[in-house]
C-alpha atoms as a PDB file:
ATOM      1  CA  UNK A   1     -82.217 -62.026 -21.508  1.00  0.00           C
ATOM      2  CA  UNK A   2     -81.150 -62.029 -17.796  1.00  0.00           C
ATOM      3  CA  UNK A   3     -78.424 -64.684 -16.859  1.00  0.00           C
ATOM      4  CA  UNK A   4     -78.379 -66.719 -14.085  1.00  0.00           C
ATOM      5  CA  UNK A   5     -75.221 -67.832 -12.782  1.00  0.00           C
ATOM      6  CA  UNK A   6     -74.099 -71.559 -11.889  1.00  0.00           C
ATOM      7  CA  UNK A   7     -71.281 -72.448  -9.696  1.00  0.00           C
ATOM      8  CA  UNK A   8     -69.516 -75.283  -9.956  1.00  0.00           C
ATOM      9  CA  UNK A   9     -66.444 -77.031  -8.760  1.00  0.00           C
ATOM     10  CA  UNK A  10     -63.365 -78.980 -10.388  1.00  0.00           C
ATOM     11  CA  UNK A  11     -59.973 -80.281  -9.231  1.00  0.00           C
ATOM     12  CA  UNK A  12     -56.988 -77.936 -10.150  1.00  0.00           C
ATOM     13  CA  UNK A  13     -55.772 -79.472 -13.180  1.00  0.00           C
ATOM     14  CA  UNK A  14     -59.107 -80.115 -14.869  1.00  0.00           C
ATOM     15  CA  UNK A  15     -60.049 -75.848 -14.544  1.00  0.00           C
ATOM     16  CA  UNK A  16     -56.750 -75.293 -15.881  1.00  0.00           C
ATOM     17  CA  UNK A  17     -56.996 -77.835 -18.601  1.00  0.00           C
ATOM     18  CA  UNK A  18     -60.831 -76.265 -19.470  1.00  0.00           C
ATOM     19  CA  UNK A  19     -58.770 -73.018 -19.296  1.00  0.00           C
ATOM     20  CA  UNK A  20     -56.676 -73.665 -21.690  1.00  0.00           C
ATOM     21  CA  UNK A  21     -59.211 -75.223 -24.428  1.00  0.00           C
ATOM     22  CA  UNK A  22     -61.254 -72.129 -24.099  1.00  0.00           C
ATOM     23  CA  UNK A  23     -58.294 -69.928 -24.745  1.00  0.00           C
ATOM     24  CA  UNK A  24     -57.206 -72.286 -28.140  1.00  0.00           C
ATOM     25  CA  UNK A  25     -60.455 -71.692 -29.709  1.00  0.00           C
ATOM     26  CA  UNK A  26     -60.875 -67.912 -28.105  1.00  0.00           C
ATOM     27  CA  UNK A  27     -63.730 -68.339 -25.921  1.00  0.00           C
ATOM     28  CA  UNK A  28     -63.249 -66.913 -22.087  1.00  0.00           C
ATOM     29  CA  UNK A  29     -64.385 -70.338 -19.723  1.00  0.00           C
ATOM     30  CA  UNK A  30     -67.778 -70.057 -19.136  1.00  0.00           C
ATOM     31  CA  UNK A  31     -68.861 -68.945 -22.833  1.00  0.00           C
ATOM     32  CA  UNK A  32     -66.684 -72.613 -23.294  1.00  0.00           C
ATOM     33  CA  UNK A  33     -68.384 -74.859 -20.472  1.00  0.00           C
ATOM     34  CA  UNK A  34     -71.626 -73.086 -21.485  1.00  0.00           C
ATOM     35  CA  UNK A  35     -71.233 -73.973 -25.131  1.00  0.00           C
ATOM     36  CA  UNK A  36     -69.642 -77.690 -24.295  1.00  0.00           C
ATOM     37  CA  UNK A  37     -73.024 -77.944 -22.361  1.00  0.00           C
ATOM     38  CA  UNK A  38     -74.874 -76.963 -25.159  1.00  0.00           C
ATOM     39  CA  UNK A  39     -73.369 -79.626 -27.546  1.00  0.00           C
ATOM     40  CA  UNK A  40     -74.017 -82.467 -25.283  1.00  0.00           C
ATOM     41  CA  UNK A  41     -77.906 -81.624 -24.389  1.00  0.00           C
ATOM     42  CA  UNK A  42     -78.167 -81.828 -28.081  1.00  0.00           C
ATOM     43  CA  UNK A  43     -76.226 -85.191 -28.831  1.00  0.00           C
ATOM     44  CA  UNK A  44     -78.708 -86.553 -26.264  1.00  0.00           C
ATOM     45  CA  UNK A  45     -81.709 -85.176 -26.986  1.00  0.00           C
ATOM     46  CA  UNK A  46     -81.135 -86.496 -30.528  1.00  0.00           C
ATOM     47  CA  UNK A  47     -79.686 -89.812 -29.370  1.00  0.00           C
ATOM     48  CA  UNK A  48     -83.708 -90.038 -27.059  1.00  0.00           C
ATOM     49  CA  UNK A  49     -85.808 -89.060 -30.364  1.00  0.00           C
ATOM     50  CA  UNK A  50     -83.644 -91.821 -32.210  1.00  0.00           C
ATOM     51  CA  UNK A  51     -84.184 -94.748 -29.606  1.00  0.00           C
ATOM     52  CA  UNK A  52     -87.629 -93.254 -28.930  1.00  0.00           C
ATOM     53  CA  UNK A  53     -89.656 -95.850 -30.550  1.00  0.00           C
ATOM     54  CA  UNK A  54     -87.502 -98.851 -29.654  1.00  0.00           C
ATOM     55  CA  UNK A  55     -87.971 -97.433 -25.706  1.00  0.00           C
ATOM     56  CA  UNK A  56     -91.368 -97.417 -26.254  1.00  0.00           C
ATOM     57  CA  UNK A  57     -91.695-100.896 -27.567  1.00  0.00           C
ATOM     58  CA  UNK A  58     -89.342-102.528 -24.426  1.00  0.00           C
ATOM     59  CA  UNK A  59     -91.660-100.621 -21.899  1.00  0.00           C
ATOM     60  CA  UNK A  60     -94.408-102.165 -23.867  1.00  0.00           C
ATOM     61  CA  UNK A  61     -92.711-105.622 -23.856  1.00  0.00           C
ATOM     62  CA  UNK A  62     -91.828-105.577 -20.091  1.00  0.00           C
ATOM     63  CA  UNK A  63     -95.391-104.642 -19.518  1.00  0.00           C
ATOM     64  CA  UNK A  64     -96.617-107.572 -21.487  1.00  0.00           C
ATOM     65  CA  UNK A  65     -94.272-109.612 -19.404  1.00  0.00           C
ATOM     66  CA  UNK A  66     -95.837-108.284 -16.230  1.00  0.00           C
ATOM     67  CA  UNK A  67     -99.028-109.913 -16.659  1.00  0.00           C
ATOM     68  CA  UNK A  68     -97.907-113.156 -17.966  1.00  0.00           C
ATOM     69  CA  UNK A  69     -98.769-115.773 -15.336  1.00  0.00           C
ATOM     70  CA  UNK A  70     -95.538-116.558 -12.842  1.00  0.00           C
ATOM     71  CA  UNK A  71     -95.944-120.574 -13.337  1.00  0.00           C
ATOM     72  CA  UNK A  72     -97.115-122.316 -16.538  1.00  0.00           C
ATOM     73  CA  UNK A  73     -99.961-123.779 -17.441  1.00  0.00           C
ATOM     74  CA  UNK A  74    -100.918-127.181 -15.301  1.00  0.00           C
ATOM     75  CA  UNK A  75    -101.421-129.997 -17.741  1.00  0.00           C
ATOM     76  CA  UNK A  76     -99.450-131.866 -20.695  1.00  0.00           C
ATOM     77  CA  UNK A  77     -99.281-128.575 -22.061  1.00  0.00           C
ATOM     78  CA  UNK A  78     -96.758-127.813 -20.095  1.00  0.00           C
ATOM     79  CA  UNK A  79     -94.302-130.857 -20.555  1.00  0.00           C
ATOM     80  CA  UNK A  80     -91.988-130.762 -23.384  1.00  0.00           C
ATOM     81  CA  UNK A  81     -91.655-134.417 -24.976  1.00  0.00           C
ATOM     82  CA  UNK A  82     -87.514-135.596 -24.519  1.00  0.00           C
ATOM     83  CA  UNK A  83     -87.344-134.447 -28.786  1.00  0.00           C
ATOM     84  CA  UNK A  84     -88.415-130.768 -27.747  1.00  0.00           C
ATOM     85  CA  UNK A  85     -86.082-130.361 -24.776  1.00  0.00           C
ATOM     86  CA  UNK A  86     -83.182-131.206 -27.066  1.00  0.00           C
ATOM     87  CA  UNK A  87     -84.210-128.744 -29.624  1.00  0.00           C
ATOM     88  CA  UNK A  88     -84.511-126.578 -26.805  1.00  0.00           C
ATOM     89  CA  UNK A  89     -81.224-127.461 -24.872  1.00  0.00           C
ATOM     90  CA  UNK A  90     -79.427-127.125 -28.619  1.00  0.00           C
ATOM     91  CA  UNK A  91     -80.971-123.634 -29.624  1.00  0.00           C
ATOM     92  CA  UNK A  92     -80.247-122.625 -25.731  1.00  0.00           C
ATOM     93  CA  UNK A  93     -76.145-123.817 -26.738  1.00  0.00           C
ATOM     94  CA  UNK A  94     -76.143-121.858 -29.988  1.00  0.00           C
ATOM     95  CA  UNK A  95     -77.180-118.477 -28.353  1.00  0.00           C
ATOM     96  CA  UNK A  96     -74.799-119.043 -25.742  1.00  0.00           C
ATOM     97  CA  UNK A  97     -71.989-119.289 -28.744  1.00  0.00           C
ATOM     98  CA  UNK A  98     -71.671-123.255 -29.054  1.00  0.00           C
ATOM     99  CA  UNK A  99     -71.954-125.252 -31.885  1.00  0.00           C
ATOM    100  CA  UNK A 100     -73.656-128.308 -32.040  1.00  0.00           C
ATOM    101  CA  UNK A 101     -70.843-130.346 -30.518  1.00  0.00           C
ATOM    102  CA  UNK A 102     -71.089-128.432 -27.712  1.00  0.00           C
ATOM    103  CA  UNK A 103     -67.822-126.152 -29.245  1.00  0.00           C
ATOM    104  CA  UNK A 104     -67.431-122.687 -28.628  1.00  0.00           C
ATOM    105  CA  UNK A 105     -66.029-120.953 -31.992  1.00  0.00           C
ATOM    106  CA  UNK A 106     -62.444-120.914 -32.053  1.00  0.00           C
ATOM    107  CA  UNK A 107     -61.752-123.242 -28.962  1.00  0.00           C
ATOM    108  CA  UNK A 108     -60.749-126.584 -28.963  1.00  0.00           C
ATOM    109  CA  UNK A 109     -63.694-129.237 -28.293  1.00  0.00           C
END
Protein backbone atom coordinates (compact mmCIF):
# COMPACT_ATOMS: atom_id res chain seq x y z
CA UNK A 1 0.00 0.00 0.00
CA UNK A 2 1.65 3.34 -1.02
CA UNK A 3 1.98 5.97 1.86
CA UNK A 4 1.32 9.34 1.68
CA UNK A 5 3.08 11.60 3.85
CA UNK A 6 1.56 14.43 6.23
CA UNK A 7 3.45 17.25 7.62
CA UNK A 8 2.70 18.78 10.50
CA UNK A 9 3.94 21.25 13.02
CA UNK A 10 4.37 21.43 16.98
CA UNK A 11 6.13 23.69 19.49
CA UNK A 12 9.56 22.30 20.73
CA UNK A 13 8.62 20.74 23.84
CA UNK A 14 5.46 19.01 22.68
CA UNK A 15 7.77 16.97 19.56
CA UNK A 16 10.11 16.18 22.19
CA UNK A 17 7.55 15.11 24.68
CA UNK A 18 5.73 12.87 21.58
CA UNK A 19 9.40 11.78 21.17
CA UNK A 20 9.83 10.47 24.11
CA UNK A 21 6.34 8.46 24.50
CA UNK A 22 7.10 6.81 21.25
CA UNK A 23 10.48 5.72 22.42
CA UNK A 24 8.81 4.23 26.06
CA UNK A 25 6.57 2.00 24.23
CA UNK A 26 9.23 1.38 21.13
CA UNK A 27 7.49 2.91 18.34
CA UNK A 28 9.73 5.52 16.09
CA UNK A 29 7.21 9.02 16.03
CA UNK A 30 5.18 8.74 13.24
CA UNK A 31 4.28 4.85 13.64
CA UNK A 32 3.20 6.71 17.36
CA UNK A 33 1.19 9.90 16.05
CA UNK A 34 -0.11 7.55 13.33
CA UNK A 35 -1.34 4.98 15.81
CA UNK A 36 -2.54 7.85 18.53
CA UNK A 37 -4.58 8.97 15.40
CA UNK A 38 -5.89 5.77 14.91
CA UNK A 39 -7.23 5.37 18.53
CA UNK A 40 -9.05 8.58 18.54
CA UNK A 41 -10.96 8.18 14.96
CA UNK A 42 -12.19 5.11 16.64
CA UNK A 43 -13.30 6.53 20.17
CA UNK A 44 -15.31 8.91 17.96
CA UNK A 45 -16.64 7.05 15.48
CA UNK A 46 -18.01 4.82 18.27
CA UNK A 47 -18.96 7.73 20.52
CA UNK A 48 -21.34 9.04 16.75
CA UNK A 49 -22.95 5.37 16.34
CA UNK A 50 -23.76 5.59 20.21
CA UNK A 51 -25.48 9.16 20.18
CA UNK A 52 -26.69 8.33 16.66
CA UNK A 53 -30.26 7.88 17.43
CA UNK A 54 -30.57 10.54 20.12
CA UNK A 55 -28.97 13.08 17.15
CA UNK A 56 -31.45 11.97 15.05
CA UNK A 57 -34.35 12.54 17.32
CA UNK A 58 -33.05 16.46 18.35
CA UNK A 59 -32.75 17.20 14.51
CA UNK A 60 -36.18 15.80 14.37
CA UNK A 61 -37.34 17.85 17.41
CA UNK A 62 -35.77 21.18 16.22
CA UNK A 63 -37.47 20.52 12.96
CA UNK A 64 -40.79 20.10 14.63
CA UNK A 65 -40.03 23.32 16.37
CA UNK A 66 -39.44 25.04 13.06
CA UNK A 67 -42.86 24.89 11.93
CA UNK A 68 -44.60 25.62 15.09
CA UNK A 69 -46.32 28.99 14.65
CA UNK A 70 -43.99 32.10 16.14
CA UNK A 71 -47.11 33.62 18.26
CA UNK A 72 -49.89 31.56 19.91
CA UNK A 73 -53.08 31.00 19.16
CA UNK A 74 -55.52 34.33 19.32
CA UNK A 75 -58.37 33.58 21.65
CA UNK A 76 -58.99 32.39 25.43
CA UNK A 77 -56.98 29.62 24.42
CA UNK A 78 -54.23 31.37 24.82
CA UNK A 79 -54.70 32.97 28.39
CA UNK A 80 -53.72 30.97 31.29
CA UNK A 81 -56.35 31.51 34.26
CA UNK A 82 -54.16 33.27 37.55
CA UNK A 83 -54.31 29.12 39.07
CA UNK A 84 -52.31 27.95 35.85
CA UNK A 85 -49.69 30.70 35.84
CA UNK A 86 -48.80 29.73 39.39
CA UNK A 87 -48.48 26.15 38.56
CA UNK A 88 -46.53 27.39 35.84
CA UNK A 89 -44.37 30.08 37.69
CA UNK A 90 -43.82 27.08 40.53
CA UNK A 91 -42.78 24.20 38.05
CA UNK A 92 -40.64 27.12 36.15
CA UNK A 93 -38.84 27.64 40.13
CA UNK A 94 -38.31 23.91 40.61
CA UNK A 95 -36.35 23.41 37.28
CA UNK A 96 -34.43 26.34 38.00
CA UNK A 97 -33.38 24.46 41.51
CA UNK A 98 -35.92 26.24 44.03
CA UNK A 99 -38.16 24.79 46.25
CA UNK A 100 -41.45 25.87 46.80
CA UNK A 101 -40.50 28.71 49.13
CA UNK A 102 -38.69 30.07 46.59
CA UNK A 103 -35.25 28.25 48.36
CA UNK A 104 -32.49 27.11 46.46
CA UNK A 105 -31.17 23.67 48.09
CA UNK A 106 -28.66 24.27 50.59
CA UNK A 107 -29.00 28.18 50.86
CA UNK A 108 -30.56 30.04 53.37
CA UNK A 109 -34.24 31.38 52.44
Amino acid sequence: MAKTRISISLERAQAERVRQHAERVGMDVSAYLVHAATRQMAESEAMEEQFAEVDALIARAERAAGELPAEPAPGPAAELTEQERREVEEALGLAHGRDRHGCRPGHAG
